[in-house]
Protein backbone atom coordinates (compact mmCIF):
# COMPACT_ATOMS: atom_id res chain seq x y z
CA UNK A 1 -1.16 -36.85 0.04
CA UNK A 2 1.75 -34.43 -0.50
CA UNK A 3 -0.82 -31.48 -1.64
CA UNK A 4 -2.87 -32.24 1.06
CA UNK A 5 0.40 -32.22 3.63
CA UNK A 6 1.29 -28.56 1.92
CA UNK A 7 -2.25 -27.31 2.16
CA UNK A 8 -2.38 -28.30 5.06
CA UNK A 9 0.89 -26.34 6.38
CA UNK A 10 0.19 -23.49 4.47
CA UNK A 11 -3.29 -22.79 6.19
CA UNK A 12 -1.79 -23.29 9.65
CA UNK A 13 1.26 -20.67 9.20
CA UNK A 14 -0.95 -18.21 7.36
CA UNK A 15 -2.01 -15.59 9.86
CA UNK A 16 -3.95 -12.26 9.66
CA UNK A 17 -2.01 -8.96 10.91
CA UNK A 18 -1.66 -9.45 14.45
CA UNK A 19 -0.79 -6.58 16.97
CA UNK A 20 3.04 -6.01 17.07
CA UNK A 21 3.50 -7.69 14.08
CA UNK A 22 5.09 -6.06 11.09
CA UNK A 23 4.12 -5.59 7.49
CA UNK A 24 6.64 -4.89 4.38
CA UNK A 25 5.12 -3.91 1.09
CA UNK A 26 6.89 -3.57 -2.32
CA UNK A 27 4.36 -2.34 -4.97
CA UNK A 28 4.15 -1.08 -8.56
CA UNK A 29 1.51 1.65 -9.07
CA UNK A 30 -0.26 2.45 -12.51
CA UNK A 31 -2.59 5.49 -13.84
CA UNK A 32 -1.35 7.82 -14.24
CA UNK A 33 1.73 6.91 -15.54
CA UNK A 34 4.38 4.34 -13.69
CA UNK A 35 5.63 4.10 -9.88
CA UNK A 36 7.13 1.55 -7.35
CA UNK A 37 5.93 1.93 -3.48
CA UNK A 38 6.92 0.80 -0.21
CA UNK A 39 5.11 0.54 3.12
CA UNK A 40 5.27 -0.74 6.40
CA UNK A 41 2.66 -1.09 8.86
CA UNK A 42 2.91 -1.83 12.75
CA UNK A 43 0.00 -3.63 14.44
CA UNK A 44 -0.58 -1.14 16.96
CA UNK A 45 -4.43 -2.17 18.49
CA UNK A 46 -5.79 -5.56 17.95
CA UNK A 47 -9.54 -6.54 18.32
CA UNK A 48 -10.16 -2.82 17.64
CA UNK A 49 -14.25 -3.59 16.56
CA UNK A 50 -14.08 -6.72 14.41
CA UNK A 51 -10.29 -5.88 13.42
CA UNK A 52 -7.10 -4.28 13.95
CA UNK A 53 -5.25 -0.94 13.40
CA UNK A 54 -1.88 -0.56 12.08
CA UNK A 55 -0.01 2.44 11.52
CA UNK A 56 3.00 2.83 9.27
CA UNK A 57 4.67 4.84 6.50
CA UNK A 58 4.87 4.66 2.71
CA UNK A 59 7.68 6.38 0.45
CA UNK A 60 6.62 6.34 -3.49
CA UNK A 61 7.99 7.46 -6.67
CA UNK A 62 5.45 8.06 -9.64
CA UNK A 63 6.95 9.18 -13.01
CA UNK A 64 4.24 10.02 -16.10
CA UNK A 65 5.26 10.72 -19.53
CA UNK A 66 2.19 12.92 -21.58
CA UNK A 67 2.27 12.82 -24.89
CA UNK A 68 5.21 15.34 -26.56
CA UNK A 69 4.65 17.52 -23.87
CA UNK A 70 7.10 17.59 -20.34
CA UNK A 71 8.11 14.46 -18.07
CA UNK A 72 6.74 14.63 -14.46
CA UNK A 73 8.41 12.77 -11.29
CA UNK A 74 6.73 12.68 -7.91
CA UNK A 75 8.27 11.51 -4.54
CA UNK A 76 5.87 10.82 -1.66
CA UNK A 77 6.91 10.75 1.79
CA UNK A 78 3.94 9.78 4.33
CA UNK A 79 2.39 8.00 7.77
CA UNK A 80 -0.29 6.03 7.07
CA UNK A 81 -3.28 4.62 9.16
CA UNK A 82 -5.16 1.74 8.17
CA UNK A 83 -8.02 -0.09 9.25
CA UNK A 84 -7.73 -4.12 8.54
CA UNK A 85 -10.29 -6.61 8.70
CA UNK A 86 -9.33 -10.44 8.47
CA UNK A 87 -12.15 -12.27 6.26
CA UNK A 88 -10.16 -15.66 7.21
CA UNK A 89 -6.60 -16.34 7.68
CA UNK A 90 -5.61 -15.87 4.23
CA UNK A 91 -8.14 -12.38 3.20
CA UNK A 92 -8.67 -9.32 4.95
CA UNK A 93 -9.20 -5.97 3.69
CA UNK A 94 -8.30 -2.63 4.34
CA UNK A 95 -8.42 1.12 4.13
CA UNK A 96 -5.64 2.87 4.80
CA UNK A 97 -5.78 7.55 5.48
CA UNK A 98 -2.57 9.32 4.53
CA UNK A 99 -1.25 12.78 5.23
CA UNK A 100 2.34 13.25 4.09
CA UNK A 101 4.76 15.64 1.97
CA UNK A 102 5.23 15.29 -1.53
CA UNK A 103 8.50 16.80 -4.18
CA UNK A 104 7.14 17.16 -7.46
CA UNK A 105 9.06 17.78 -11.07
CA UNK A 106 7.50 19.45 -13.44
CA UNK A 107 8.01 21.84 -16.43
CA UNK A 108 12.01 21.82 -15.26
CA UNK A 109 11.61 23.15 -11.42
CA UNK A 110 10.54 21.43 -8.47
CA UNK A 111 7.89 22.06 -6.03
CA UNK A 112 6.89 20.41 -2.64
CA UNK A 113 4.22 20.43 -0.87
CA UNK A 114 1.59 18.29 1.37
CA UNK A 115 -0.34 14.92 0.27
CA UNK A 116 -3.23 13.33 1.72
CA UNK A 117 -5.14 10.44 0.23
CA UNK A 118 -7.23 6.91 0.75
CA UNK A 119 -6.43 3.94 -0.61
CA UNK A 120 -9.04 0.58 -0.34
CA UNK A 121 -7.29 -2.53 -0.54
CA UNK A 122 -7.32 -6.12 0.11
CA UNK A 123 -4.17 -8.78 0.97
CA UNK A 124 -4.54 -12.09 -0.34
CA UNK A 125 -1.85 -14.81 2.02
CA UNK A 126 -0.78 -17.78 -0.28
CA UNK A 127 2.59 -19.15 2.34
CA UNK A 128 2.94 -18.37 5.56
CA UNK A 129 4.26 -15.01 5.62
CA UNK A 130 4.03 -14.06 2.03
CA UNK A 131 1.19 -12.57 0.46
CA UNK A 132 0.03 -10.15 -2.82
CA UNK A 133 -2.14 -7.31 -2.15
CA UNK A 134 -3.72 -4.90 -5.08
CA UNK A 135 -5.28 -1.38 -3.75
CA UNK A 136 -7.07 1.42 -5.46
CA UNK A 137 -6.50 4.99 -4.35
CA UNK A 138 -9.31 7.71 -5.78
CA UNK A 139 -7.51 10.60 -8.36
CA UNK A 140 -8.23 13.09 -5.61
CA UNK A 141 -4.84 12.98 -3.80
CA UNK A 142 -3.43 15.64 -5.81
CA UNK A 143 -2.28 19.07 -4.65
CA UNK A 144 -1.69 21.29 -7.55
CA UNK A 145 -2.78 19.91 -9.92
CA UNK A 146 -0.25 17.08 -9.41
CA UNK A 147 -1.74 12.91 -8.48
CA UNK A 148 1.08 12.34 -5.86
CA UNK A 149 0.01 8.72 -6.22
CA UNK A 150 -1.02 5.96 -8.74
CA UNK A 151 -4.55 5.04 -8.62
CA UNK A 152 -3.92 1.16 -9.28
CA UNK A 153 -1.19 -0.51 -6.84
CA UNK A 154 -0.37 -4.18 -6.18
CA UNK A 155 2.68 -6.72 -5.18
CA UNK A 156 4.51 -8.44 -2.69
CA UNK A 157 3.99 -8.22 1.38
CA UNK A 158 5.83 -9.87 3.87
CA UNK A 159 4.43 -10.21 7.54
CA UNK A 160 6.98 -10.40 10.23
């Protein structure tokens, strides 16, 4: 009765992104190399076809170690505009366009310069307002000869 009670809660207070609602992510990125990631997304048009449109912002920092050769570090600075579609209350998934500025360290000097990228990804709800979500972003968001971004992501969301 108790499980049933808790599922039972759980699938009432477990909501897709709604407009004006808010979105925190905290992520760890893989390939190449290692990074941690935060975004936020804004519900900013609801019903738009069969979902809704969010726009937001994600700061990242990717660090990749090659073998006995020189340490690189990345910063990413970018807005981000993402398409979400709710499978249920608990799945939906997205696709998110960046376009941002990047700082990258390499070879002992630092360059900058601009970022742009897709990333596919899906957010799974499991209580109320906390969810995981995983993403994969294609090796093509590089400038320079630099991935500004890891091409496996995933962690913790919180809706707001």
């Amino acid at each position: 009765m108790t499980v049933l009670c808790i599922v039972g809660i759980n699938s009432v207070c477990a909501q897709p992104m709604q407009k004006d609602g808010g979105l925190l992510n905290i992520g760890l990125g893989f390939l190449p190399g290692a990074g941690v990631n935060f975004s936020y997304d804004y519900g900013l048009i609801d019903q738009w076809g069969d979902g809704i449109f969010t726009v937001g912002g994600l700061i990242g920092f990717q660090s990749r170690r090659t073998f006995g050769e020189i340490d690189d570090h990345t910063f990413v600075f970018t807005p981000r505009a993402t398409y979400r579609y709710a499978i249920n209350n608990d799945f939906e998934v997205y696709a998110s366009a960046m376009l941002g500025f990047q700082i990258y360290k390499g070879a002992d000097k630092y360059n900058a310069a601009e970022f742009y990228g897709i990333t596919a990804g899906c957010r799974y709800t499991f209580s109320g307002n906390i969810s995981v979500f995983a993403e994969v972003s294609p090796p093509f968001h590089y400038v320079h000869d630099n991935i500004s971004i890891a091409i496996f992501n995933g962690g913790l969301s919180i809706s707001f």
